[in-house]
N, C-alpha and C. Protein backbone atom coordinates (compact mmCIF):
# COMPACT_ATOMS: atom_id res chain seq x y z
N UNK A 1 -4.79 29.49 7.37
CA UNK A 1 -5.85 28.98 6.51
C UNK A 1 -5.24 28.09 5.43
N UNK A 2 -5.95 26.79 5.22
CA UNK A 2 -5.45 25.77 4.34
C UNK A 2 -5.93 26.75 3.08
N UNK A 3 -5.10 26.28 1.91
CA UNK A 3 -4.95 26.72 0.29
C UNK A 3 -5.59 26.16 -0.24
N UNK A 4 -6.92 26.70 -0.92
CA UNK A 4 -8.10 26.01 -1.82
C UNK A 4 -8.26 24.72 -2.00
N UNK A 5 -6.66 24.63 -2.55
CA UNK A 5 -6.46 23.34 -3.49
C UNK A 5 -6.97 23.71 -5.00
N UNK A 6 -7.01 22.63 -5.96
CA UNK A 6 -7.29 21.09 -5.07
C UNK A 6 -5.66 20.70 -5.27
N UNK A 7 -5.05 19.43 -4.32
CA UNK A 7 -3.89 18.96 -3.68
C UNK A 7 -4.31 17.62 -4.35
N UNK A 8 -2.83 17.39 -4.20
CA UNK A 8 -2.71 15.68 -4.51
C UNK A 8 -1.66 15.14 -3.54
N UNK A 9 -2.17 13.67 -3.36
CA UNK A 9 -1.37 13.07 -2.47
C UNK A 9 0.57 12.80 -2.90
N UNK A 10 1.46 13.33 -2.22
CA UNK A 10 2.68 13.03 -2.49
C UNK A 10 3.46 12.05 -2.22
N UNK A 11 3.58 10.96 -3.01
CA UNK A 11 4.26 9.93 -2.46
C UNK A 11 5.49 9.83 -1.70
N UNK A 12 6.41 11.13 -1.82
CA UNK A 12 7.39 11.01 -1.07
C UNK A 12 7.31 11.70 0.15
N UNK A 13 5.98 11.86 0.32
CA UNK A 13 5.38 12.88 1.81
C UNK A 13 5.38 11.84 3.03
N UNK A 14 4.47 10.12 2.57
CA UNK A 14 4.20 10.10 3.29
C UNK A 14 4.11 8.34 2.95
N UNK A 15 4.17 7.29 4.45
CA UNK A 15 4.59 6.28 4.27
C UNK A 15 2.53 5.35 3.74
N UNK A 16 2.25 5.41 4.53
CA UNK A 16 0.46 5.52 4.01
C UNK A 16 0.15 6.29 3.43
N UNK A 17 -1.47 6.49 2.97
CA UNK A 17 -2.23 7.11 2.96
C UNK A 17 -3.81 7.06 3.44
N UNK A 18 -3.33 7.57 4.42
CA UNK A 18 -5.00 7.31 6.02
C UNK A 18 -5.94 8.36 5.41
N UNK A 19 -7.01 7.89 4.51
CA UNK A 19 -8.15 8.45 3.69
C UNK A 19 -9.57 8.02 4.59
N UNK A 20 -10.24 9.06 5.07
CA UNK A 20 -11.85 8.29 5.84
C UNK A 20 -12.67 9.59 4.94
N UNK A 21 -14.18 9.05 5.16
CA UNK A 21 -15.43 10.21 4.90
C UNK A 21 -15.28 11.23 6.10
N UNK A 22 -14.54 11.04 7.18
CA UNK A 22 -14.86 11.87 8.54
C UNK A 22 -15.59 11.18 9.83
N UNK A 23 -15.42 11.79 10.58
CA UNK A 23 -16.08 11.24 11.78
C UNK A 23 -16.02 9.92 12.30
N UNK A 24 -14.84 9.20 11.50
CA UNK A 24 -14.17 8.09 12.18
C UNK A 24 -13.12 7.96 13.24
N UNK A 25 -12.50 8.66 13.44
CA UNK A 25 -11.37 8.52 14.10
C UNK A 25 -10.28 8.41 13.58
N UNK A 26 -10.23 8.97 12.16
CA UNK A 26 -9.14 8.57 11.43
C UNK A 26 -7.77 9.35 12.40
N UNK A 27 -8.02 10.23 12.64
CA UNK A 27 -6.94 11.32 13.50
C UNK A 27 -6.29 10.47 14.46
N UNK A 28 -7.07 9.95 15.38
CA UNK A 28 -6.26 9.18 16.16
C UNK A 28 -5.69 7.83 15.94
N UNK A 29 -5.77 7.56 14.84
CA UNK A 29 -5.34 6.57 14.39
C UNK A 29 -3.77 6.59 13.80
N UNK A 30 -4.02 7.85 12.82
CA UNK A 30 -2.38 9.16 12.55
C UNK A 30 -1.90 9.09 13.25
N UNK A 31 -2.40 9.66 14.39
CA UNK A 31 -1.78 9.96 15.63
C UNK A 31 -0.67 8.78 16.51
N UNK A 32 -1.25 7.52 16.50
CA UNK A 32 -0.90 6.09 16.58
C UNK A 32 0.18 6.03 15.92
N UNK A 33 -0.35 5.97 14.60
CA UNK A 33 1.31 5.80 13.45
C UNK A 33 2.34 6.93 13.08
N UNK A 34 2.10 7.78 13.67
CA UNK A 34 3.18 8.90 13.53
C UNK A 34 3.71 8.85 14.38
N UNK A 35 3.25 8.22 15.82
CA UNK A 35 4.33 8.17 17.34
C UNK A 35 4.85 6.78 16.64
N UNK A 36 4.58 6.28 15.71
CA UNK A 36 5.77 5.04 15.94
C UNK A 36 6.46 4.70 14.53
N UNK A 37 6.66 6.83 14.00
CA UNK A 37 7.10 7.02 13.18
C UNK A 37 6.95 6.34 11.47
N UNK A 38 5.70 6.08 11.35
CA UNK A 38 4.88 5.86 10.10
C UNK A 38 4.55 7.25 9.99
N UNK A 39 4.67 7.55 8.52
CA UNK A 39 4.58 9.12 7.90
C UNK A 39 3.39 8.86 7.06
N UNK A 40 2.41 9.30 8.26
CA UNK A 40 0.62 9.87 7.85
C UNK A 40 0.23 11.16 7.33
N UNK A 41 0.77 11.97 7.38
CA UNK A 41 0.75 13.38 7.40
C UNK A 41 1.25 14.19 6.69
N UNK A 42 1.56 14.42 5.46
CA UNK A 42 2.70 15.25 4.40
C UNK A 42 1.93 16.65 4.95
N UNK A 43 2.55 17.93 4.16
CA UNK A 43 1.95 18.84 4.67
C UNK A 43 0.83 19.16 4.06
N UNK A 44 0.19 18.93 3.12
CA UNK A 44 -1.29 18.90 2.33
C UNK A 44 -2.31 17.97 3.13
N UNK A 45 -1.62 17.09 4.14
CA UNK A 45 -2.99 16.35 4.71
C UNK A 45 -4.54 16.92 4.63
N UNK A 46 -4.46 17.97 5.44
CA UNK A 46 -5.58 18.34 5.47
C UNK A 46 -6.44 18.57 3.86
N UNK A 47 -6.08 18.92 2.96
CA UNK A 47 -6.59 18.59 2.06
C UNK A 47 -6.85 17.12 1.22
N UNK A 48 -6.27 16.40 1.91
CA UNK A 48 -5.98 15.35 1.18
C UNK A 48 -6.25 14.18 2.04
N UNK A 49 -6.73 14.11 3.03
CA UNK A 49 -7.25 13.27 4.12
C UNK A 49 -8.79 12.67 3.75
N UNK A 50 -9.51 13.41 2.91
CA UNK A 50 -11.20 13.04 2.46
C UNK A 50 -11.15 13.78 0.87
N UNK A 51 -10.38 13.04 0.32
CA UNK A 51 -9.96 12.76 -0.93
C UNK A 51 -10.48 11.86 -1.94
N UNK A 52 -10.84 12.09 -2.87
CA UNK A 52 -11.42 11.01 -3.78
C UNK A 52 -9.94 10.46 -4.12
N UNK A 53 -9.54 8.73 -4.49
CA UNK A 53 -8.49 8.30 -5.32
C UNK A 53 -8.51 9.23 -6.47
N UNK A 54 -7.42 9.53 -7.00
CA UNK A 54 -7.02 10.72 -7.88
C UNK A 54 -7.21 9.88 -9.52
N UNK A 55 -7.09 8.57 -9.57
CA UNK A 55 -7.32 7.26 -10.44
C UNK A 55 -6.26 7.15 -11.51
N UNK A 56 -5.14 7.58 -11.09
CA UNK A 56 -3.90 7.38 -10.96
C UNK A 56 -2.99 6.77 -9.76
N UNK A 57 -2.00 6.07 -10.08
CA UNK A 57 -1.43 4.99 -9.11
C UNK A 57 -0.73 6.19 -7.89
N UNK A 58 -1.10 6.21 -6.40
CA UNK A 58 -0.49 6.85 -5.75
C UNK A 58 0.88 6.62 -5.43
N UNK A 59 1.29 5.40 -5.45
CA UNK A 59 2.32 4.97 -5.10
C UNK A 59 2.85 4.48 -3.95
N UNK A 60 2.14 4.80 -3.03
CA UNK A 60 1.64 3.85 -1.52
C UNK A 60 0.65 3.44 -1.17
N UNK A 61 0.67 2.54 -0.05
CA UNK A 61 -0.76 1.98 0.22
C UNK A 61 -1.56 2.89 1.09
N UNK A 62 -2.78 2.83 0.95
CA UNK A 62 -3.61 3.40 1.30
C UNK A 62 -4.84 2.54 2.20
N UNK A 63 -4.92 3.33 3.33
CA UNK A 63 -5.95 2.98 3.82
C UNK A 63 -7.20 4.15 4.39
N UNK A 64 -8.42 2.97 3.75
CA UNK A 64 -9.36 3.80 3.94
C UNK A 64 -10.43 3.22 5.25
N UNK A 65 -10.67 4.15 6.09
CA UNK A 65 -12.00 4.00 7.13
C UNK A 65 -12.76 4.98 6.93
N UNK A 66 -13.72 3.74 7.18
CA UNK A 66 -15.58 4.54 7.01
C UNK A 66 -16.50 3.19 7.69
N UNK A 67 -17.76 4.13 7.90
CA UNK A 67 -18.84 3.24 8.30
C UNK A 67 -19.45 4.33 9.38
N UNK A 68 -20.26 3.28 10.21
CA UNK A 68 -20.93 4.20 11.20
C UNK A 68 -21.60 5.68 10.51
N UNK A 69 -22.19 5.56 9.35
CA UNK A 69 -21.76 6.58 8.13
C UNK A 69 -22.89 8.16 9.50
N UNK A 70 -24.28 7.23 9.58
CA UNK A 70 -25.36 8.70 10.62
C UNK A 70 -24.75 8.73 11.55
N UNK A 71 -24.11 8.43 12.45
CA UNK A 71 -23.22 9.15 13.42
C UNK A 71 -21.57 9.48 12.82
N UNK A 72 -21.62 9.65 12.11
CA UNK A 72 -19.72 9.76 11.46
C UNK A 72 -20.82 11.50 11.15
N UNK A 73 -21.68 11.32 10.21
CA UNK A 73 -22.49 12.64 9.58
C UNK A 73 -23.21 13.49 10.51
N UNK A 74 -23.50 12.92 12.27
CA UNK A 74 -24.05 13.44 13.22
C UNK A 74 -22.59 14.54 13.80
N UNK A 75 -21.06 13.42 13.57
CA UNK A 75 -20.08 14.38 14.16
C UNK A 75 -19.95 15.55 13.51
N UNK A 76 -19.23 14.84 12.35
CA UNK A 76 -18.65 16.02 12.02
C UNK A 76 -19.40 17.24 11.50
N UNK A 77 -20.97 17.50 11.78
CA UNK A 77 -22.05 18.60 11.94
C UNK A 77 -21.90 19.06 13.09
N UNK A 78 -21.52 18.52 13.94
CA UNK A 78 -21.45 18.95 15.94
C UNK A 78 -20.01 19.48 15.71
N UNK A 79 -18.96 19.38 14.96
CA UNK A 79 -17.66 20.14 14.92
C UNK A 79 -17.67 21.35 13.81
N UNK A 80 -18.54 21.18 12.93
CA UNK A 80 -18.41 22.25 11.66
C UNK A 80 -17.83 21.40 10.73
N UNK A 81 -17.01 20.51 10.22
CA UNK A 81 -16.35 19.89 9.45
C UNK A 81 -17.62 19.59 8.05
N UNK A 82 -18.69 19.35 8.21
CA UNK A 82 -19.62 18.35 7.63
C UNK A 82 -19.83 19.31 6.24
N UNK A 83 -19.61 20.17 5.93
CA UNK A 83 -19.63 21.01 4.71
C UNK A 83 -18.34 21.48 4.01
N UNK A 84 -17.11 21.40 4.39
CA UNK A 84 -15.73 21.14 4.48
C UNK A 84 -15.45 19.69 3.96
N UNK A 85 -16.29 18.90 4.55
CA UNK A 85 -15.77 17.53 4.20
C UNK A 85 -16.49 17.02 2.74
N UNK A 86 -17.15 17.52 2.49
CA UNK A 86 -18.08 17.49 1.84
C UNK A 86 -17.41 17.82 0.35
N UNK A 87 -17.05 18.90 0.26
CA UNK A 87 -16.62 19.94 -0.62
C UNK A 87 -15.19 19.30 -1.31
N UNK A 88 -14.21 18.65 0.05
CA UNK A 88 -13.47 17.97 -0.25
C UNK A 88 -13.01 16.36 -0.50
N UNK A 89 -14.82 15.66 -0.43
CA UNK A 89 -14.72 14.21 -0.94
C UNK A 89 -15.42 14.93 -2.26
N UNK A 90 -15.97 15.94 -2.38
CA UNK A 90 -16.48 15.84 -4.16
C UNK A 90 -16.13 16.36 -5.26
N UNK A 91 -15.30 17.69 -4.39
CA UNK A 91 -14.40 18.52 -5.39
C UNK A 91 -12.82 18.47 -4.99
N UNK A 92 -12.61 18.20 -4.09
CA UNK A 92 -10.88 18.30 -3.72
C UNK A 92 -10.78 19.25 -3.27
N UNK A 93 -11.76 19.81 -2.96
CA UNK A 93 -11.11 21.18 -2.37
C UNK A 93 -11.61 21.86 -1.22
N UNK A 94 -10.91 22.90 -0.14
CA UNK A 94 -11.19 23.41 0.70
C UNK A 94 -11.76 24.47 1.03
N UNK A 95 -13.33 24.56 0.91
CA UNK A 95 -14.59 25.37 0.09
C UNK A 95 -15.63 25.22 1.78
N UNK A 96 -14.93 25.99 2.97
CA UNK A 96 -16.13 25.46 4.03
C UNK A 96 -17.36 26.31 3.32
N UNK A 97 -17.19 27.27 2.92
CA UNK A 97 -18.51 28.41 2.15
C UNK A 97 -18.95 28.14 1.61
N UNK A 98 -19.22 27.11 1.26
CA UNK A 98 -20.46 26.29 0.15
C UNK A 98 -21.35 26.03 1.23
N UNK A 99 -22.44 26.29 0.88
CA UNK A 99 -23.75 25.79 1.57
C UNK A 99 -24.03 24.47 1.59
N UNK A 100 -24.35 23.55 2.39
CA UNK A 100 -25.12 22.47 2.70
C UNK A 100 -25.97 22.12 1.43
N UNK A 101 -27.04 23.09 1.45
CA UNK A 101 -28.04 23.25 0.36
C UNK A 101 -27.49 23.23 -0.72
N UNK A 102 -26.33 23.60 -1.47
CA UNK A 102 -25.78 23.10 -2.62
C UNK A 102 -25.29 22.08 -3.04
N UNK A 103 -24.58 21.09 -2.01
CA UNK A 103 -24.41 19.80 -2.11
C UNK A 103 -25.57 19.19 -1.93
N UNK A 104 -26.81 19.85 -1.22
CA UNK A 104 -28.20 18.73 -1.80
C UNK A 104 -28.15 18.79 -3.12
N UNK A 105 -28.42 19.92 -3.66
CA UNK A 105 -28.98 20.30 -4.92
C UNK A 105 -28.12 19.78 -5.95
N UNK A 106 -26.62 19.97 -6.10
CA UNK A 106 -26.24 19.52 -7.47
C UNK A 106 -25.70 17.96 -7.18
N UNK A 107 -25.67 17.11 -5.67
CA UNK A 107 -25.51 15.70 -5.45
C UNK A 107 -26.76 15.38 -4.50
N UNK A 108 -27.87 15.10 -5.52
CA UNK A 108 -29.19 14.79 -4.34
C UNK A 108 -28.90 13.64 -3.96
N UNK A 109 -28.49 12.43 -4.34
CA UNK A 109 -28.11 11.23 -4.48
C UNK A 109 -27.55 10.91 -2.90
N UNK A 110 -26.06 11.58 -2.81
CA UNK A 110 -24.76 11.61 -2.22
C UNK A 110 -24.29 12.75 -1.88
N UNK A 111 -24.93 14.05 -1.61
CA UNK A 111 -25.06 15.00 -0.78
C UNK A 111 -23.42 15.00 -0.54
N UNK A 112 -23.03 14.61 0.59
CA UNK A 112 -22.05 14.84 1.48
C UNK A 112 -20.45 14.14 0.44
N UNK A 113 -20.99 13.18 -0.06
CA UNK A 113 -19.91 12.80 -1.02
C UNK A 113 -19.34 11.15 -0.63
N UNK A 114 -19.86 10.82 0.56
CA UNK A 114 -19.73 9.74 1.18
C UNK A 114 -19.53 8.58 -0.01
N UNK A 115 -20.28 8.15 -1.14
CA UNK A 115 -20.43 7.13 -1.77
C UNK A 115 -19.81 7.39 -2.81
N UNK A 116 -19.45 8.52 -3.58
CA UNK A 116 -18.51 8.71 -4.45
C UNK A 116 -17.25 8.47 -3.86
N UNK A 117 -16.76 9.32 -2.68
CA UNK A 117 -15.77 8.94 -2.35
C UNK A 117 -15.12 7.36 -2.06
N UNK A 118 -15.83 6.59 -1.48
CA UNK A 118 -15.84 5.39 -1.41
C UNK A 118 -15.57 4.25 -2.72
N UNK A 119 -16.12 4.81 -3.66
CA UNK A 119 -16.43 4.23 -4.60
C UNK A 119 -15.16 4.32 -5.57
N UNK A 120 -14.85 5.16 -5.30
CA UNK A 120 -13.44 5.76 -5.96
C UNK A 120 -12.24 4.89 -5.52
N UNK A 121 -12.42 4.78 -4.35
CA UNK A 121 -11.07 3.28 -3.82
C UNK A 121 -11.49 2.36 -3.98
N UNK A 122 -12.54 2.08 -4.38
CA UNK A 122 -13.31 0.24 -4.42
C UNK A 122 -12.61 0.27 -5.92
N UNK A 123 -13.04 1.38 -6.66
CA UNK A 123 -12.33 1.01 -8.13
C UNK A 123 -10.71 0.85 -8.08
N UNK A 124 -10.31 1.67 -7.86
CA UNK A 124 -8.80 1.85 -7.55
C UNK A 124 -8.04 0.28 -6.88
N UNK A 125 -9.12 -0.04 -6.36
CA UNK A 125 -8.30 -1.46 -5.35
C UNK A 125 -8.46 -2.29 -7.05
N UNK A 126 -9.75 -2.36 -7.45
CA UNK A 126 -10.42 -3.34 -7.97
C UNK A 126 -9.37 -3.47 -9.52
N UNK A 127 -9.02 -2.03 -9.91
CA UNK A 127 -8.38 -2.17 -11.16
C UNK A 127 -6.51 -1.96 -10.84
N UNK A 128 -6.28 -2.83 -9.33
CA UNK A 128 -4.56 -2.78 -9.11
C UNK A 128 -4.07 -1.29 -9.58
N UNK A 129 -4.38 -0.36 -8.78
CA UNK A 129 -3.91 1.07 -8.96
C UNK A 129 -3.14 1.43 -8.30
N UNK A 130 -3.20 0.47 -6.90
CA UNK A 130 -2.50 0.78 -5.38
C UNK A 130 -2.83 -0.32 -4.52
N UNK A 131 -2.39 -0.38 -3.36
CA UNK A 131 -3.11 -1.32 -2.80
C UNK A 131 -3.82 -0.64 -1.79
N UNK A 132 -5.05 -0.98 -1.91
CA UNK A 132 -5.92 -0.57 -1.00
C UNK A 132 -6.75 -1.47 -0.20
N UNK A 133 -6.61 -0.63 1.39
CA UNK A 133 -7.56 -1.95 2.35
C UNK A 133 -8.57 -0.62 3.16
N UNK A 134 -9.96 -1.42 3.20
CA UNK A 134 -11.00 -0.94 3.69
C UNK A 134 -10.72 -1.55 5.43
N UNK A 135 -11.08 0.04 6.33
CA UNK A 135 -11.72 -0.85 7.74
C UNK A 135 -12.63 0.08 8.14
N UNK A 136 -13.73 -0.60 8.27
CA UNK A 136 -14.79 -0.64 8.83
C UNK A 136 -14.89 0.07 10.20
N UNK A 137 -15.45 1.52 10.72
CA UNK A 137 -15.51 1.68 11.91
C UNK A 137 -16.80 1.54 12.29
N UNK A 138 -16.83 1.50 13.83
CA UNK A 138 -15.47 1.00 14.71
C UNK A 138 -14.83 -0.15 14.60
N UNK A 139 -13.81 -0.06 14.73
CA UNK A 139 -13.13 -1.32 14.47
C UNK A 139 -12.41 -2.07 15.74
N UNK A 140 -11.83 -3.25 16.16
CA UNK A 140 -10.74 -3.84 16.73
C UNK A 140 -9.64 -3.69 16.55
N UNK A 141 -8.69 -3.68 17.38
CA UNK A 141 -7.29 -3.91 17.05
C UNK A 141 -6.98 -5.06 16.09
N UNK A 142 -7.33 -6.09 16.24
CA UNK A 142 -7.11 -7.15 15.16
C UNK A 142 -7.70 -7.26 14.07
N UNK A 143 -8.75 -6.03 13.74
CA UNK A 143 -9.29 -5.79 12.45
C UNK A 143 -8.36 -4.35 11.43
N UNK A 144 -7.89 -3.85 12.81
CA UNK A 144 -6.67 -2.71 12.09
C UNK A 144 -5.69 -3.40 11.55
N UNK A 145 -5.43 -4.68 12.53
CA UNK A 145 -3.71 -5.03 12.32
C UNK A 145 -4.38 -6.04 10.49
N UNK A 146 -5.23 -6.87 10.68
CA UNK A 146 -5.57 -7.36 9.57
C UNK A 146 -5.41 -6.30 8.16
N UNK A 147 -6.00 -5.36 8.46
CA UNK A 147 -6.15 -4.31 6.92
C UNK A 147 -4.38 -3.78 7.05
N UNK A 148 -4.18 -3.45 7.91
CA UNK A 148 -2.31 -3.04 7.46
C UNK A 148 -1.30 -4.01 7.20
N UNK A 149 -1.95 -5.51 7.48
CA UNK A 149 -1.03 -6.50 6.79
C UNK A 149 -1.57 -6.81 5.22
N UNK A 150 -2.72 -6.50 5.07
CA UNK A 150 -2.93 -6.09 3.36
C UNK A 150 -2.21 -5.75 2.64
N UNK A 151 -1.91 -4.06 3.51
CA UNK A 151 -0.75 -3.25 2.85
C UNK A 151 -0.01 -3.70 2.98
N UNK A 152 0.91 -4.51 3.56
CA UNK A 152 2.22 -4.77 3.97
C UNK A 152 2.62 -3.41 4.27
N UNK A 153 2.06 -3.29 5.81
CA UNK A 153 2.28 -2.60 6.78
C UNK A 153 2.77 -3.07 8.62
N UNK A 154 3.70 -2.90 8.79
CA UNK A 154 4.10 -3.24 10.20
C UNK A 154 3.60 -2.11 11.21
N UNK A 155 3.35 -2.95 12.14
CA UNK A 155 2.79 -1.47 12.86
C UNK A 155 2.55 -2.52 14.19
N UNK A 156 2.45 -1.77 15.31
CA UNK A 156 2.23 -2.02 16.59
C UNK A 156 1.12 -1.11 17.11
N UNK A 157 -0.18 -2.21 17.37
CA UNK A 157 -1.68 -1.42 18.17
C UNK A 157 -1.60 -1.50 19.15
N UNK A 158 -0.44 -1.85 19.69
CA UNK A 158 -0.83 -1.77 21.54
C UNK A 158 -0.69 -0.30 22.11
N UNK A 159 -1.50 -0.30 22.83
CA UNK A 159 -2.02 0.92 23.34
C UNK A 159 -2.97 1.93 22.59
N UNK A 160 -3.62 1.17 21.42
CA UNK A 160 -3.89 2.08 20.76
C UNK A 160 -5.39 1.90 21.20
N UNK A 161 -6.21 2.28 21.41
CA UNK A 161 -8.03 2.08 21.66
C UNK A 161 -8.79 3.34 21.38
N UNK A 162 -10.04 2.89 20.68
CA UNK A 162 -11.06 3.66 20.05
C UNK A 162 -11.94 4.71 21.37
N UNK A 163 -11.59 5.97 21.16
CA UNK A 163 -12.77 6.44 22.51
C UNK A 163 -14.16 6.51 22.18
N UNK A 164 -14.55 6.13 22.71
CA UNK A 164 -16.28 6.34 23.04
C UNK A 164 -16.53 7.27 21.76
N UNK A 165 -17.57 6.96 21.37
CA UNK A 165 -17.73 8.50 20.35
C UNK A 165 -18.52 9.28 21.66
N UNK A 166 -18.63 10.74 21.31
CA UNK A 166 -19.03 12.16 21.78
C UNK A 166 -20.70 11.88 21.00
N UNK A 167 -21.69 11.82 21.83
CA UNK A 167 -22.59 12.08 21.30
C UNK A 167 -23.90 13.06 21.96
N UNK A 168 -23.87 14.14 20.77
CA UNK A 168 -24.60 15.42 21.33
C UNK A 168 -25.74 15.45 20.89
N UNK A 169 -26.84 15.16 21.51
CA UNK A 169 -28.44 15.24 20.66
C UNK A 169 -28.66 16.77 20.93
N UNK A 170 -28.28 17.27 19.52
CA UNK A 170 -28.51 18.86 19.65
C UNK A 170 -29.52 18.81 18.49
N UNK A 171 -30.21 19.88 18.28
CA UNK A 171 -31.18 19.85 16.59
C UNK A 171 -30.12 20.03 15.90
N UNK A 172 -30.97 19.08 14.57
CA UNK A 172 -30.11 19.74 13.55
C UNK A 172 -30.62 20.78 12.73
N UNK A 173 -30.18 21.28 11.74
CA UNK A 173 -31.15 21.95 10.76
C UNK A 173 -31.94 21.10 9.28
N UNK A 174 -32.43 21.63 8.94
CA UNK A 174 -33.07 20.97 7.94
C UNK A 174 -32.31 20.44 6.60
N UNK A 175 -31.30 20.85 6.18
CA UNK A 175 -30.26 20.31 5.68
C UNK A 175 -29.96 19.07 6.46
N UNK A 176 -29.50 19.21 7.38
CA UNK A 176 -28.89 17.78 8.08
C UNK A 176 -29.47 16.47 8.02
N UNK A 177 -30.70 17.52 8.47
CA UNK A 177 -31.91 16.14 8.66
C UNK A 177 -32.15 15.54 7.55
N UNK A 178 -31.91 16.22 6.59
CA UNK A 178 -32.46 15.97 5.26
C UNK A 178 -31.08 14.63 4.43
N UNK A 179 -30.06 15.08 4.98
CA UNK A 179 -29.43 14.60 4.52
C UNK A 179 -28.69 13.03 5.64
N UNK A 180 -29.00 13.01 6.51
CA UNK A 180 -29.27 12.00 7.40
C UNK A 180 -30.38 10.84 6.95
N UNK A 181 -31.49 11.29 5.99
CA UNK A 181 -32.61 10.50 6.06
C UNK A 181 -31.90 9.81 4.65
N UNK A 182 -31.26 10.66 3.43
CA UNK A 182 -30.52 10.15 2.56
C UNK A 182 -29.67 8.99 2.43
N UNK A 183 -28.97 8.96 3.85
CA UNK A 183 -27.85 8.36 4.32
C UNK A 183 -28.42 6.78 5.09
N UNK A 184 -29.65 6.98 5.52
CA UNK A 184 -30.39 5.95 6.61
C UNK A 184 -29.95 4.95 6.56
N UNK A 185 -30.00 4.38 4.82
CA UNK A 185 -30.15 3.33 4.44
C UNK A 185 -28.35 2.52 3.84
N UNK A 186 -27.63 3.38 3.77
CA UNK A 186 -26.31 3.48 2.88
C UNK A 186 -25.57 2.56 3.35
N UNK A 187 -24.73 1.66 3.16
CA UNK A 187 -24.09 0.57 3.56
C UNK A 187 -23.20 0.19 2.51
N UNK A 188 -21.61 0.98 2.51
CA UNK A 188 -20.82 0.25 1.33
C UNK A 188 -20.47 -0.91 1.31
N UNK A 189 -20.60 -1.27 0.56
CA UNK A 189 -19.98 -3.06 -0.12
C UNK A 189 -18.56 -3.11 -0.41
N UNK A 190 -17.48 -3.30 0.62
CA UNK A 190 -16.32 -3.26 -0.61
C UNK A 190 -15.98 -4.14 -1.52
């Protein structure tokens, strides 16, 4: 079992920092840059993967993916993550036991944490804190390689490709739905 937290990112953990809302694919993307020995992963990741910028300079570059926001919020409800992730774009911390219904109630706005979180690296880029590059999922290979030459990041995408998303039309509950209809409209600006 991961440790409450809340965690902070360690600069000498790790050569990025691969930050998404969830349900992007950020994993396999890690996965990509750790086989070609880019250090994604310190051992706090998991806390520190759907992270607000801390608004202090991390000390590496950072990249963030998001988009696709009602199916990114359709997954990670079909895995369990979506109240987990939640807990840890708004508090930092690793709280799956918080109810759904409480992130309506004390973030009616931003529920899930999606736009705070976001908003938190738009500032961070905006006031030179770090360097930070947004990509958009799904994305291209030549839209990955574009945002990691931001960072002044080397990296090789060959072989790397996006799978299909998994999509399960199961019900949701009324939380979900509720917070899906929140989301309908949401479209960050970076």
């Amino acid at each position: 079992m991961q440790p409450l937290g809340p965690s902070e990112p360690n600069a000498d953990d790790m050569d990025v920092w691969v930050v998404s809302h969830g349900g992007v694919a950020s994993n396999a993307l890690c996965d990509h840059m750790e086989a070609q020995g880019i250090r994604t992963r310190p051992e706090n990741y998991g806390l520190i993967c759907h992270k607000q910028h801390p608004g202090i300079s991390v000390g590496k570059p950072i990249l963030i993916i998001h988009g696709d926001y009602l199916d990114s919020i359709r997954s990670m409800d079909r895995r369990n993550f979506l109240t987990v992730n939640a807990a840890k774009m708004h508090l930092g911390i690793n709280a799956p036991e918080i109810p759904l219904s409480r992130f309506l109630q004390s973030f009616p706005e931003d529920p899930v944490g999606i736009s705070t979180f976001l908003e938190s690296f738009r500032m961070a880029k905006k006031n030179g804190l770090d360097k930070v590059a947004f990509l958009r999922y799904p994305y291209s290979n030549q839209e990955a390689l574009a945002a990691f030459s931001q960072l002044g990041v080397n990296i090789d995408m060959n072989g790397f490709e996006l799978r299909e998303r998994k999509k399960k039309f199961s019900r949701r509950s009324k939380d979900v739905q509720l917070i899906l209809e929140i989301y309908d409209q949401f479209d960050f600006q970076e």
